[in-house]
Structure formats: C-alpha cells, structure tokens
C-alpha atoms as a PDB file:
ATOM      1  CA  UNK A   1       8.072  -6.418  22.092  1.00  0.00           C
ATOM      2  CA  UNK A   2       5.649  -7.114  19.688  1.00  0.00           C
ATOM      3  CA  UNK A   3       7.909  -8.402  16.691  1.00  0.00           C
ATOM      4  CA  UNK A   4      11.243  -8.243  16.090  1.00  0.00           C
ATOM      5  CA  UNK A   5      12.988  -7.198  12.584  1.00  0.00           C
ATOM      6  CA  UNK A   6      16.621  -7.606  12.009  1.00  0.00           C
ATOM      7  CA  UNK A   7      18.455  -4.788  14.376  1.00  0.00           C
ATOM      8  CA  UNK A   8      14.786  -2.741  14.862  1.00  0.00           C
ATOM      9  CA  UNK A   9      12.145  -4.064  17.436  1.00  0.00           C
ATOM     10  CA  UNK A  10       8.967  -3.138  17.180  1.00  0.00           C
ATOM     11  CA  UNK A  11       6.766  -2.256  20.606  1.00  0.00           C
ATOM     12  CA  UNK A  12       3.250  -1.591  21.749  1.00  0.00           C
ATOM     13  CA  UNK A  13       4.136   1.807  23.036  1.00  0.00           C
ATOM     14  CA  UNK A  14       1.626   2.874  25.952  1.00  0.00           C
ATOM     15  CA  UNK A  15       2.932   6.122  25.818  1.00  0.00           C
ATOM     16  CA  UNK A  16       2.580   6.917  22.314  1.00  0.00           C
ATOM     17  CA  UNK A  17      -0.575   4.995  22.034  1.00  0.00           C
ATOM     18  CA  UNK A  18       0.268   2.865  18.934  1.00  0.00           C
ATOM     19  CA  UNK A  19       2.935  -0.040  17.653  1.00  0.00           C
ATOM     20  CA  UNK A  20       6.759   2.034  16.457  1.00  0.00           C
ATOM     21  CA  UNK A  21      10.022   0.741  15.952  1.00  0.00           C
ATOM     22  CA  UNK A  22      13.431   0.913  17.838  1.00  0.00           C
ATOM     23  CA  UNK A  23      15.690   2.217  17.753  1.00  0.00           C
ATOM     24  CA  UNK A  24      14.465   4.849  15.562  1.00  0.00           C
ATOM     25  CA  UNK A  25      16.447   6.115  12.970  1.00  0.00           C
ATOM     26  CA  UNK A  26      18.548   9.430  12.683  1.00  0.00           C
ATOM     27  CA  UNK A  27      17.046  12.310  10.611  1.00  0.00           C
ATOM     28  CA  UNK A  28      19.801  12.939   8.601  1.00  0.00           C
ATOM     29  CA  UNK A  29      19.853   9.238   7.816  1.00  0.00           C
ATOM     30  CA  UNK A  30      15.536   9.800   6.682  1.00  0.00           C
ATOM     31  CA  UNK A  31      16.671  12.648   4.824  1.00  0.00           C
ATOM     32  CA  UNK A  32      18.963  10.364   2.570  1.00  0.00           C
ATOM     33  CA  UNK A  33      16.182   7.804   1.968  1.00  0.00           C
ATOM     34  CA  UNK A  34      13.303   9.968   1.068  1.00  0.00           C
ATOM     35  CA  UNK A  35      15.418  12.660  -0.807  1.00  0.00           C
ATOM     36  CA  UNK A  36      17.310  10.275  -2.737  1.00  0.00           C
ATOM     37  CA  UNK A  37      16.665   6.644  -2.803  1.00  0.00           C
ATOM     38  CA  UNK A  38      12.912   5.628  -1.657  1.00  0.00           C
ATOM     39  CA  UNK A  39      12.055   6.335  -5.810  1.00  0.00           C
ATOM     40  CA  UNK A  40      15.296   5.213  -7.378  1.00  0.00           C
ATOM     41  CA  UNK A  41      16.567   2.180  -5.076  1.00  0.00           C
ATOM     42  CA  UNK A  42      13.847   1.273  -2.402  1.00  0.00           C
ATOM     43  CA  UNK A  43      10.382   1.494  -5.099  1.00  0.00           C
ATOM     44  CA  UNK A  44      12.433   2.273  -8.447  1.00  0.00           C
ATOM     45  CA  UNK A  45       9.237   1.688 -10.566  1.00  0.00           C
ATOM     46  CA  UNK A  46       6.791   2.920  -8.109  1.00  0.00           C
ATOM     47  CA  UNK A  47       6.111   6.564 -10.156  1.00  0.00           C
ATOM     48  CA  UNK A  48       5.561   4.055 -13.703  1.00  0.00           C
ATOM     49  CA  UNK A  49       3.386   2.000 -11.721  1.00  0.00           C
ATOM     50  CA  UNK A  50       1.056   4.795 -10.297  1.00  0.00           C
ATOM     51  CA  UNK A  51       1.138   6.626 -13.591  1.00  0.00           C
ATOM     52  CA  UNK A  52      -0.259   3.045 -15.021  1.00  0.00           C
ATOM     53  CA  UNK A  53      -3.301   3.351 -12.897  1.00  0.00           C
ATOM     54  CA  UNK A  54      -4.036   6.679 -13.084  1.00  0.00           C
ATOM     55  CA  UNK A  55      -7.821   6.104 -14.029  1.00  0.00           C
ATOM     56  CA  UNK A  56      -8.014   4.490 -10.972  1.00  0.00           C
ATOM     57  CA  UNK A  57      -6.525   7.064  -8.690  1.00  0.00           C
ATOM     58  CA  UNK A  58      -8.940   9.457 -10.231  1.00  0.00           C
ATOM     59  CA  UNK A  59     -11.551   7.703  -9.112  1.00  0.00           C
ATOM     60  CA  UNK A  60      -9.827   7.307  -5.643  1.00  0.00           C
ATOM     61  CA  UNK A  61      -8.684  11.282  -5.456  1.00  0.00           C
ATOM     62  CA  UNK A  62     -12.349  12.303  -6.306  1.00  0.00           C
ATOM     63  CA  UNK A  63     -13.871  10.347  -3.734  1.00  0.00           C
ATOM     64  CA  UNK A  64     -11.645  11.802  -1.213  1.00  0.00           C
ATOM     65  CA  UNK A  65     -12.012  15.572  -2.884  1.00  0.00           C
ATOM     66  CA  UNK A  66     -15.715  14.857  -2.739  1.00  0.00           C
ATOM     67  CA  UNK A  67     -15.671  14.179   1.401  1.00  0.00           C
ATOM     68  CA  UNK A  68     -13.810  17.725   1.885  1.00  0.00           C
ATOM     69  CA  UNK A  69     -15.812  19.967   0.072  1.00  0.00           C
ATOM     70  CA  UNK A  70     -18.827  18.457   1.980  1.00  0.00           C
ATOM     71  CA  UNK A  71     -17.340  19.567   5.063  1.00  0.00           C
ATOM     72  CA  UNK A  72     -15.886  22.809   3.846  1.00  0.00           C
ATOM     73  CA  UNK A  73     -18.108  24.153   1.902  1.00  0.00           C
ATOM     74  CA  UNK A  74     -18.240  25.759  -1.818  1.00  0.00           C
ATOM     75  CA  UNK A  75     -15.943  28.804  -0.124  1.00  0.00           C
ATOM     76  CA  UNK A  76     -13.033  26.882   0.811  1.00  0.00           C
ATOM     77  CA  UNK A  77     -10.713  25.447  -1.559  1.00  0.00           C
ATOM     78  CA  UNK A  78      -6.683  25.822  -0.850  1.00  0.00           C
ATOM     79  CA  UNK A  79      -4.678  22.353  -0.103  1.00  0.00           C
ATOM     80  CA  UNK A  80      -1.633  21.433   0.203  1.00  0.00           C
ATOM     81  CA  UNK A  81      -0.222  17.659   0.241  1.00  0.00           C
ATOM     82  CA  UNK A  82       2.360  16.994   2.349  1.00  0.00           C
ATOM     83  CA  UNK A  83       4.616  14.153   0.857  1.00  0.00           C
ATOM     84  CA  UNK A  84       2.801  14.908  -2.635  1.00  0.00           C
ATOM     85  CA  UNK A  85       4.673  12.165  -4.835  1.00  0.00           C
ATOM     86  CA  UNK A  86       4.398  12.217  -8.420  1.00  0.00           C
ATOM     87  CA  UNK A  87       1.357  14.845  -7.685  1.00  0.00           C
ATOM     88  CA  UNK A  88      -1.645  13.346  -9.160  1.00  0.00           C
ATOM     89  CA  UNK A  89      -3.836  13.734  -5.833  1.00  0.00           C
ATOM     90  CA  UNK A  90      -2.917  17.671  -6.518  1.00  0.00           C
ATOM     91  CA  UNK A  91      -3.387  17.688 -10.173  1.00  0.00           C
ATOM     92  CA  UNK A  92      -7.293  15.809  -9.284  1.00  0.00           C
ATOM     93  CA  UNK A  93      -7.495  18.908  -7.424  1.00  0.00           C
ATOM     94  CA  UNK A  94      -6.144  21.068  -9.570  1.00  0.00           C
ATOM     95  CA  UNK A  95      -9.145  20.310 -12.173  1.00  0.00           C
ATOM     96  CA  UNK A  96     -11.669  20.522  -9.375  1.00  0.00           C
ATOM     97  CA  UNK A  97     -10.685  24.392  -8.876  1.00  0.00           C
ATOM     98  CA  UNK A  98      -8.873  23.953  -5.888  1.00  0.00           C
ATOM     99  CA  UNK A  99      -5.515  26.165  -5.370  1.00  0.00           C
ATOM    100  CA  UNK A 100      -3.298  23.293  -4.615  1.00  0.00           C
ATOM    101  CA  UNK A 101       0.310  23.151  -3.343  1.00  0.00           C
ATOM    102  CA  UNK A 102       2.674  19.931  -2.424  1.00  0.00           C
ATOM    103  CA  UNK A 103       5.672  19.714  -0.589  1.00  0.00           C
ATOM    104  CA  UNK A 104       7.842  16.440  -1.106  1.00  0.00           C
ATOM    105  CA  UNK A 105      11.411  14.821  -0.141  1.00  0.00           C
ATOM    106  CA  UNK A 106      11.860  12.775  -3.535  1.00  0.00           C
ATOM    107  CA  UNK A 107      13.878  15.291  -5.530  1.00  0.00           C
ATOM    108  CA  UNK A 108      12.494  12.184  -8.406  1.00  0.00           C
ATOM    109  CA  UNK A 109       9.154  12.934  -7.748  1.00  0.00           C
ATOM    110  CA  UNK A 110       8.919  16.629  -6.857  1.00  0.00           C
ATOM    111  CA  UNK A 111      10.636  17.359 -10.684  1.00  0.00           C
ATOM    112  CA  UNK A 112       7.905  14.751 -12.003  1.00  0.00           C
ATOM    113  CA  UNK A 113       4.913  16.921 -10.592  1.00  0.00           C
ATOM    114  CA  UNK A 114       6.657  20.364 -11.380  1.00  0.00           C
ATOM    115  CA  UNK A 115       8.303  19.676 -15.007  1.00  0.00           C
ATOM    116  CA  UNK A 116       5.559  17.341 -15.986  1.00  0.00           C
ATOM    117  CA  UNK A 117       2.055  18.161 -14.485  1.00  0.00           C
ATOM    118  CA  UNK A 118       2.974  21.765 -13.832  1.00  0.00           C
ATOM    119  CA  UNK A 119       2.334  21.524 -10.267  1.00  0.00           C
ATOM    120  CA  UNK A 120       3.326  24.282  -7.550  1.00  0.00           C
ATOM    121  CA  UNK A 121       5.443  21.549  -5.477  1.00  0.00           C
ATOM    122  CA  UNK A 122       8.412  22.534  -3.335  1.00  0.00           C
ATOM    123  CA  UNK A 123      11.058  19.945  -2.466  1.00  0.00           C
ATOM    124  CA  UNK A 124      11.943  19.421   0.987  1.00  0.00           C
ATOM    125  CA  UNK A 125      10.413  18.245   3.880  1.00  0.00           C
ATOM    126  CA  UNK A 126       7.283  19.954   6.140  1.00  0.00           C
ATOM    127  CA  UNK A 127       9.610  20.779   9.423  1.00  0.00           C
ATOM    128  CA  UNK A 128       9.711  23.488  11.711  1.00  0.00           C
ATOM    129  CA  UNK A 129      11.503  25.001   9.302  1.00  0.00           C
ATOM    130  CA  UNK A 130       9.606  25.241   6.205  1.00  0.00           C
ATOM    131  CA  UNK A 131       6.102  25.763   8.256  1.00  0.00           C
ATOM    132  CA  UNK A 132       6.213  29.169   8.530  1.00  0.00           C
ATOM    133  CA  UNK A 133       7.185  29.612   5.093  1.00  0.00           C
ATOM    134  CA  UNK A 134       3.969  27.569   3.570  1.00  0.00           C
ATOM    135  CA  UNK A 135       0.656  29.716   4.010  1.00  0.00           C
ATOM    136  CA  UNK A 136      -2.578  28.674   5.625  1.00  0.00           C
ATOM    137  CA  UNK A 137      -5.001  26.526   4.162  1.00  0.00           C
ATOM    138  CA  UNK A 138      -8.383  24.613   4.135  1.00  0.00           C
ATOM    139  CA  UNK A 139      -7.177  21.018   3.862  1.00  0.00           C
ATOM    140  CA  UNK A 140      -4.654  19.407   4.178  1.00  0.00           C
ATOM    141  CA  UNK A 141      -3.826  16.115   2.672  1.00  0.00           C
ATOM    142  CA  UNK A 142      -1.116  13.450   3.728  1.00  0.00           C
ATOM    143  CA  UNK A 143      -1.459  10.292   2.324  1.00  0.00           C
ATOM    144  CA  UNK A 144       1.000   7.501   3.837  1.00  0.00           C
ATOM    145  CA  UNK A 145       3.143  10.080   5.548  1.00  0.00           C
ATOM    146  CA  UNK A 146       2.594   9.312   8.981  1.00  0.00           C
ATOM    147  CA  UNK A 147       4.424   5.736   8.712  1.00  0.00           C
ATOM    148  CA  UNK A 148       7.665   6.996   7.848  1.00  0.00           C
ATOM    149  CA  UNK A 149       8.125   9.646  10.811  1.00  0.00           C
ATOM    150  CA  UNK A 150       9.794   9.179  13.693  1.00  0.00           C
ATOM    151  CA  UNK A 151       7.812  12.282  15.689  1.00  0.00           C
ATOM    152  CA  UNK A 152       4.498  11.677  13.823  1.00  0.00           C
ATOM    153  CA  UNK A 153       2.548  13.661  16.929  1.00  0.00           C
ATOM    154  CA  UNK A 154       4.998  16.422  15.876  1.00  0.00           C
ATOM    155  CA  UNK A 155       4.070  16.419  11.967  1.00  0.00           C
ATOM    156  CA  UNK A 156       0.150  16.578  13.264  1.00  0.00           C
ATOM    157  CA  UNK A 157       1.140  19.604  15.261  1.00  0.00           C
ATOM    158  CA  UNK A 158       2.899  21.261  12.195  1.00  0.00           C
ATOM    159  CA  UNK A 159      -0.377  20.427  10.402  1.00  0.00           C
ATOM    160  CA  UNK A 160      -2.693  22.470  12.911  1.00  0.00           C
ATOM    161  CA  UNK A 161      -0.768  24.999  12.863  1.00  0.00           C
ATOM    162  CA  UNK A 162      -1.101  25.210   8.867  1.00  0.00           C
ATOM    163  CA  UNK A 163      -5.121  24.779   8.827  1.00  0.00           C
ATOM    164  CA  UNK A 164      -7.234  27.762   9.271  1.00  0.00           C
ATOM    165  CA  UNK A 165     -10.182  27.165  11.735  1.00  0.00           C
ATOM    166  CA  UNK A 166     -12.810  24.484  10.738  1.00  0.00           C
ATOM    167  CA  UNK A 167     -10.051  23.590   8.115  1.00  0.00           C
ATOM    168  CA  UNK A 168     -10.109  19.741   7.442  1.00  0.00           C
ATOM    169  CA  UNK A 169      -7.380  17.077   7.522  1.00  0.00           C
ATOM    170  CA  UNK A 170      -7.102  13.856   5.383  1.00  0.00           C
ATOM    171  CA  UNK A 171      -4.691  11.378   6.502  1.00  0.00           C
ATOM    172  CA  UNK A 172      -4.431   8.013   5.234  1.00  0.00           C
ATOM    173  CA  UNK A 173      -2.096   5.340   6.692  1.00  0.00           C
ATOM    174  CA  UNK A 174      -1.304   1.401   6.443  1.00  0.00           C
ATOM    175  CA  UNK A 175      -3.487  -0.911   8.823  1.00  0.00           C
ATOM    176  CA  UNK A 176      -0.887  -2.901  10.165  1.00  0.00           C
ATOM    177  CA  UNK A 177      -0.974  -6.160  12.671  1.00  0.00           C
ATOM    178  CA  UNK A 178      -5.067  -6.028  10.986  1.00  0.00           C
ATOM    179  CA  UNK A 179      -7.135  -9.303  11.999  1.00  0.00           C
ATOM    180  CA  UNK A 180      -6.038 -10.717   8.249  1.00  0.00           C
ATOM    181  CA  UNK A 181      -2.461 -10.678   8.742  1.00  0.00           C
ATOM    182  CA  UNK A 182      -2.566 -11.756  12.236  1.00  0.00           C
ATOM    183  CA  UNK A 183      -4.613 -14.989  10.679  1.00  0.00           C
ATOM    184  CA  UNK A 184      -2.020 -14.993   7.925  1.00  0.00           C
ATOM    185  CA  UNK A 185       0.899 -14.695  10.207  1.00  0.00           C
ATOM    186  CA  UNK A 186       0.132 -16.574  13.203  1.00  0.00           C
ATOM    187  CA  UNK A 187      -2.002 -19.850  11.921  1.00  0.00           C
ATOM    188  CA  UNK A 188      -0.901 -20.029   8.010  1.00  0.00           C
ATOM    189  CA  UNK A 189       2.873 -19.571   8.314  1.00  0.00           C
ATOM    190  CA  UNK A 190       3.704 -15.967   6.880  1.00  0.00           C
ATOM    191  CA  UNK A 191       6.149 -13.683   7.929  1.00  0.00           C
ATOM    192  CA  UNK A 192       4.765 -10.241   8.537  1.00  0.00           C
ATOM    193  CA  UNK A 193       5.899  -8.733   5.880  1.00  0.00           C
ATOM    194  CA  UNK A 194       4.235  -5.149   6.861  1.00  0.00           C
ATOM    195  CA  UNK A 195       6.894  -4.668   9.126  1.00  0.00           C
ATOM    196  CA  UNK A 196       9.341  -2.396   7.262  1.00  0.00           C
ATOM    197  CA  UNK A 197      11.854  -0.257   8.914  1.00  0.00           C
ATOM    198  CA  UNK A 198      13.913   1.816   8.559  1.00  0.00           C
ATOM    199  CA  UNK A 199      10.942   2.904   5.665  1.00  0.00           C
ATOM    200  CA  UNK A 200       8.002   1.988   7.916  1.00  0.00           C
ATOM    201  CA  UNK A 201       8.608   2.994  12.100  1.00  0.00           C
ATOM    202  CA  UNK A 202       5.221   3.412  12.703  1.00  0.00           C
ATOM    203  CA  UNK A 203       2.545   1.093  12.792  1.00  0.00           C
ATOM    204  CA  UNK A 204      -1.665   2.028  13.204  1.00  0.00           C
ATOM    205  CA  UNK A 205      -5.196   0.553  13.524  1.00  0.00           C
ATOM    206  CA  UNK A 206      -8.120   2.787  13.286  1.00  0.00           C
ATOM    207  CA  UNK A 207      -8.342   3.071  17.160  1.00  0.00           C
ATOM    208  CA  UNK A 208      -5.006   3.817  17.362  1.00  0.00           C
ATOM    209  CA  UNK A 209      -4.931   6.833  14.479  1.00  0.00           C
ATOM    210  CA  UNK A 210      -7.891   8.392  15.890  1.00  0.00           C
ATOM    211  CA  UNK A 211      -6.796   8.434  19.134  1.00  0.00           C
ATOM    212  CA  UNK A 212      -3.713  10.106  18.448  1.00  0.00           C
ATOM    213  CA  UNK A 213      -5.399  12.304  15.916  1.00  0.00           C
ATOM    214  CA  UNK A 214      -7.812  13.347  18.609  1.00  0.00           C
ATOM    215  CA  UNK A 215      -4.645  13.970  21.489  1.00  0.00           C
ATOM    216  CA  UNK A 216      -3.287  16.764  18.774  1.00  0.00           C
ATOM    217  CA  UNK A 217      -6.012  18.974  18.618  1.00  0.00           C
ATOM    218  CA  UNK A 218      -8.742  17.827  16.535  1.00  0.00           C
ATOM    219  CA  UNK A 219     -12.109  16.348  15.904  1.00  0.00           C
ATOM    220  CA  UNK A 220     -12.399  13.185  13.802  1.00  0.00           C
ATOM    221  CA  UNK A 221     -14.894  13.639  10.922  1.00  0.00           C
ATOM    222  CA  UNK A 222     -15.163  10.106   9.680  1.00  0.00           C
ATOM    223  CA  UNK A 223     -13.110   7.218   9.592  1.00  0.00           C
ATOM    224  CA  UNK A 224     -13.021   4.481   6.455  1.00  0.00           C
ATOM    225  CA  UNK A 225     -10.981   1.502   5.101  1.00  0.00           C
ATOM    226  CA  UNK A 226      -9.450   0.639   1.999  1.00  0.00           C
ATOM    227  CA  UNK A 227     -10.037  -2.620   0.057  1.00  0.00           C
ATOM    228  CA  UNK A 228      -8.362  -5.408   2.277  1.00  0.00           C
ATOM    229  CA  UNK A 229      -5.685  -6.600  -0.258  1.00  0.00           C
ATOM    230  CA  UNK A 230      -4.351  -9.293   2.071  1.00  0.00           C
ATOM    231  CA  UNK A 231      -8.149 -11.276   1.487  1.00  0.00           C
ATOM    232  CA  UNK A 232      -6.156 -12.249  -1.517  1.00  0.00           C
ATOM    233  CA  UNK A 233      -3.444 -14.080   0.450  1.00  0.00           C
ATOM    234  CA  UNK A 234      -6.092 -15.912   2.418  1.00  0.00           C
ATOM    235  CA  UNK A 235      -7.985 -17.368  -0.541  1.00  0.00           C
ATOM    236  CA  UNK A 236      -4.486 -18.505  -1.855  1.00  0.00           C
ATOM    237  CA  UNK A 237      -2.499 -15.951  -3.878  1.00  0.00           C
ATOM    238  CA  UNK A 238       0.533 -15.388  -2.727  1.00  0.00           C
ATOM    239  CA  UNK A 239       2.065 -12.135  -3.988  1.00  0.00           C
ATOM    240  CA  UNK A 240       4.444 -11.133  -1.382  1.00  0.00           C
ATOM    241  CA  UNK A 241       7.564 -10.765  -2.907  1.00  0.00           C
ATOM    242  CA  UNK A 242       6.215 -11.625  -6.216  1.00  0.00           C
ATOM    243  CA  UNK A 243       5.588  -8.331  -8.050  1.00  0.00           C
ATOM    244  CA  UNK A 244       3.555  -9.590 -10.988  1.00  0.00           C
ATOM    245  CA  UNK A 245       1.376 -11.554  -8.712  1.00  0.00           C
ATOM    246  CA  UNK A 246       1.060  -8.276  -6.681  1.00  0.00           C
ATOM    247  CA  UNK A 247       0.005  -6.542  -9.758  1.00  0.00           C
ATOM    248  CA  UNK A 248      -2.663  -8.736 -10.711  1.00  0.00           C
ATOM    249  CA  UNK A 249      -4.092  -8.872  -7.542  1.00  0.00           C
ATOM    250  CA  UNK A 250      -4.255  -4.879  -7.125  1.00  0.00           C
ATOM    251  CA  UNK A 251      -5.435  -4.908 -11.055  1.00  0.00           C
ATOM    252  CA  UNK A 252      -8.948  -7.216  -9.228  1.00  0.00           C
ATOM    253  CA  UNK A 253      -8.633  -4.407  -6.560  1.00  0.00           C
ATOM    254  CA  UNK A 254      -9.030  -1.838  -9.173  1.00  0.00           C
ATOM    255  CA  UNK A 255     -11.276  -3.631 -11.682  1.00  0.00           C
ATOM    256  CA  UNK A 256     -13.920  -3.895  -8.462  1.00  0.00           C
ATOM    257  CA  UNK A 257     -13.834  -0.651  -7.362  1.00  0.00           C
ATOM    258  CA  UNK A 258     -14.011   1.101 -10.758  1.00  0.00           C
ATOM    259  CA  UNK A 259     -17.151  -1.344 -11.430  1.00  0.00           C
ATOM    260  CA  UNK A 260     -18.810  -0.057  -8.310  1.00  0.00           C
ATOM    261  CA  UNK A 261     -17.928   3.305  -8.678  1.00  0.00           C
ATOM    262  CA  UNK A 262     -18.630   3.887 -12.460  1.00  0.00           C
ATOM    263  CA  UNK A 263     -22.085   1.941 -12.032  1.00  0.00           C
ATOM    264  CA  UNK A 264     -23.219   4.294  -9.643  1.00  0.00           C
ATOM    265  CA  UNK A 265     -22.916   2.324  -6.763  1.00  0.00           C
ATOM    266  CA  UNK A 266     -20.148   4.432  -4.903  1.00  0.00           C
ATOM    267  CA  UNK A 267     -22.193   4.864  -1.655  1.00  0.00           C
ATOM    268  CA  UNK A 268     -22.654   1.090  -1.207  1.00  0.00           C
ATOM    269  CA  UNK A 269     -19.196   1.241  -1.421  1.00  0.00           C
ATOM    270  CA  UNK A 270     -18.887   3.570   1.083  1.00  0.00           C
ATOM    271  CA  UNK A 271     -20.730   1.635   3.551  1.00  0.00           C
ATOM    272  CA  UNK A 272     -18.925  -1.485   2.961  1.00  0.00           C
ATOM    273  CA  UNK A 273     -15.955   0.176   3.335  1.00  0.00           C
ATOM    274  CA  UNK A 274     -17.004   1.730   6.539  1.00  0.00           C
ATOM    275  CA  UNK A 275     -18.086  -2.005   7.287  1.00  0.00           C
ATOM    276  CA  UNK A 276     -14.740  -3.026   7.128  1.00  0.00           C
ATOM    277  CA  UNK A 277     -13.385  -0.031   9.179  1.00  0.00           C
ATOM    278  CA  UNK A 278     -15.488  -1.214  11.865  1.00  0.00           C
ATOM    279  CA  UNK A 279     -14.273  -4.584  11.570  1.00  0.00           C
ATOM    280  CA  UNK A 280     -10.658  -3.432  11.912  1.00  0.00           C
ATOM    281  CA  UNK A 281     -10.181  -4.237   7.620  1.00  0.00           C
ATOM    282  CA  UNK A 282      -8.759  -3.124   5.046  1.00  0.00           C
ATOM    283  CA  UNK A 283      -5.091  -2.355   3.932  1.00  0.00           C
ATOM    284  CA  UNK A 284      -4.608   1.156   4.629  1.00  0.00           C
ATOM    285  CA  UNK A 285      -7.476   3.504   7.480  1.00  0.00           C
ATOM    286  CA  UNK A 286      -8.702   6.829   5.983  1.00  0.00           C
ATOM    287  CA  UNK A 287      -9.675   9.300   8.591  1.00  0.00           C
ATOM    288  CA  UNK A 288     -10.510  12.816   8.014  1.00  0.00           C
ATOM    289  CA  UNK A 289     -10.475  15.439  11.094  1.00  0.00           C
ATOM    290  CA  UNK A 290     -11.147  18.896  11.845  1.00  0.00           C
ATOM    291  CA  UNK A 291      -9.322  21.893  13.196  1.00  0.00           C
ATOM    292  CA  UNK A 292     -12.126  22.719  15.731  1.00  0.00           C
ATOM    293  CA  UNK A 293     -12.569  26.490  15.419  1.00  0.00           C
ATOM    294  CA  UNK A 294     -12.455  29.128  18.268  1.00  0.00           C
ATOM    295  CA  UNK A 295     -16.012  28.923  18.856  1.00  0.00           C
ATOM    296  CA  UNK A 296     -16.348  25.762  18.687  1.00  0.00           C
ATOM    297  CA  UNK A 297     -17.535  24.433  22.206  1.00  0.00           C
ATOM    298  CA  UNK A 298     -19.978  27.784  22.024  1.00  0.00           C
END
C-alpha cells in the first residue's frame, strides 16, 4: 500500500503498471457522480471559474491544436473530446477549422457547450456502447479523463479503435506522488491531498502514462509537463483548501505563461516544460501518441 484514504487504499499495482485505488468503485455509482454531481456538488463553480480564464485556455488549447496539426498534416482535421466539459478545447478548434465533436457525462456541462457555444456534444459516456455509434477521426483529445476510470486500459482501447491510421491522441493527466509533493508530504508535514477517490482512482507519472500508453497500441509522439503549481506550496503559500489562495496562485500560473507566450517566447517554454517532464515536474503530464498505421514497421 502506498497511502491509505478513508475506506480506499491506494497501491503500486505491478500489474497495471501505475498507482490505483481499492476497492474501486461501482459504475453505476461513477455514473451518478459525473452525470449529476461532479459540476453541481463536488466542483459547483468549476464551469464560472474556467469561463473566467478563458484567455488563458486559448492560449493553452492552441498550443496543444498547434502540436496535432504538425503531426497530421493540413489534410486531417476531425476531433472529438472525450469528457469535453464546458467545450472550450472544441470551440478553440472549432475556429481553427477543425470538425469537432465532444462527448461528456455532466448533463451541466454538455447543455453549457450545446445551448451556449453551439457545440456538436452528446451526453453520455464513451463505452462500448456509444463507440460504434461515434465515427472515426484524426485526433482525439481527453484531457483529465484517464484519472477518473476504473478500466483506463479499456478507455485507450475504445480510443484506437476510434482513430483512423496515423491518427493522433492527446491525453493529459495529473502527476501525482511528483518529487514536489513527496518533499511536501514527507519532510514539511502535508497531507497528500492529490489523493482523491472515489473522483480520482488512478494515479500517473510520465513513465507510468507512457508505458501504458505504449502496452495499448501506440507510439508516443512527445511527452511534456504543465507548470508545477505545488512550487507554490514549497516557497510558502499554502492554498490547499483555501480557494482564494488557490486562485491567486493559478492567476501567477497564468500571468507567466501568457507573458511567455504572448512575447513570443512559447518555444522556450516548450523546452522548459519538457525540462520539467524530464525531471518528473509539473502538475498534470501531456503526452501525445500515435495510432501506428498498417504500414508502419514497412
């Protein structure tokens, strides 16, 4: 056991290849948090909050828009986001020119990108029932999805069988139990508050993503960090469980990254990003991967 968490433990699975929780919950018992209350009772002001820093995700979105056309080419543009939220990764795309699509659980959020953005989003949840139902596509984006499945392996296999050949995959997941919040938790006192079930059952490191990434079916691309939020707890601001805190450190996060990225400077932040990747940094790993296609050990 690696940590413990009220009735949930959470192990170093060899089998699996990275840190999950047990037991694991039931899927009808997912289905009633993510349809219903992750936007109204577990983050009721998440959907304000993300609409607030919406310049910001722009910049984010295009960066990440930017690394899939360089890999797919000017041909290739059909997406879909799996767990799309309040849709603004699809509406980025959207104004790029890309036929976009989203599937999400949050009844909440799914309304928000369909009645308000206009979006093409179905509600439900990507299962081997809704698959065949979906289309084929070029990329595929799922942005802190992985987390919050109890079969994640499975949900990677749903998402090969949705890319076309050579399509590309964006994934994006928390970097839990990183160096930082090892320092944080085991030498300054904190409790690791990263460990989240029944929301959170899965827990990755770069190594770890890739690696299972890799025993689905596909080629890793690139992998990157993002800014490592919890450098803010080890120079003294404490913001866990103190929301305004929280927001004023991410509003640093942003005010960085927008100066970088608006100077002109986006590929040094690239490669300190990377830097940090290879460090094991950073709050959340970005990989992207490829659906190798049929002739592709030719």
């Amino acid at each position: 056991m690696v940590q413990a968490a009220g009735e949930f433990q959470v192990i170093a699975c060899e089998g699996c290849g990275y840190k999950h929780v047990l037991p694991l919950p039931t899927p009808e018992q997912l289905r009633d948090i993510y349809s219903h209350e992750y936007y109204t009772q577990e983050k009721p002001a998440y959907i304000e909050h993300y609409l607030e820093d919406k310049p910001w995700w722009d910049l984010v979105y295009r960066e990440r828009y930017e690394r899939l056309e360089q890999w797919l080419g000017p041909q290739r543009r059909r997406l879909l986001d799996v767990g799309s939220g309040p849709g603004l990764f699809l509406l980025n795309g959207r104004e790029r020119g890309w036929q976009v699509r989203g599937i999400e659980p949050s009844t909440r959020a799914a309304q928000h990108s369909r009645d308000t953005l206009g979006l093409d989003v179905r509600e439900g949840f990507l299962d081997e029932h809704s698959v065949g139902t979906l289309g084929r596509y070029d990329a595929l984006n799922l942005g802190e999805v992985l987390e919050h499945l109890p079969d994640p392996a499975g949900m990677l296999g749903l998402a090969h069988r949705l890319l076309d050949d050579d399509g590309v995959l964006c994934l994006v997941v928390p970097n839990d139990f990183n160096p930082f919040q090892r320092i944080l938790q085991q030498h300054l006192g904190f409790k690791p508050w990263w460990v989240a079930p029944p929301h959170h059952l899965n827990y990755f490191d770069h190594d770890s993503l890739a690696a299972l990434v890799r025993r689905c079916g596909f080629e890793v691309l690139q992998v990157e960090s993002t800014f490592p939020i919890d450098l803010f707890l080890l120079m003294g601001h404490n913001y866990i469980g103190n929301d305004a805190l929280g927001r004023q450190a991410h509003g640093q996060r942003k005010h960085f990254e927008t100066a970088l990225l608006e100077s002109g400077a986006g590929e040094l932040k690239t490669r300190l990003y990377r830097a940090f990747a290879d460090c094991g940094l950073g709050r959340e790993v970005v990989l992207y991967a490829r659906k190798p296609g049929h002739n592709a050990a030719a």
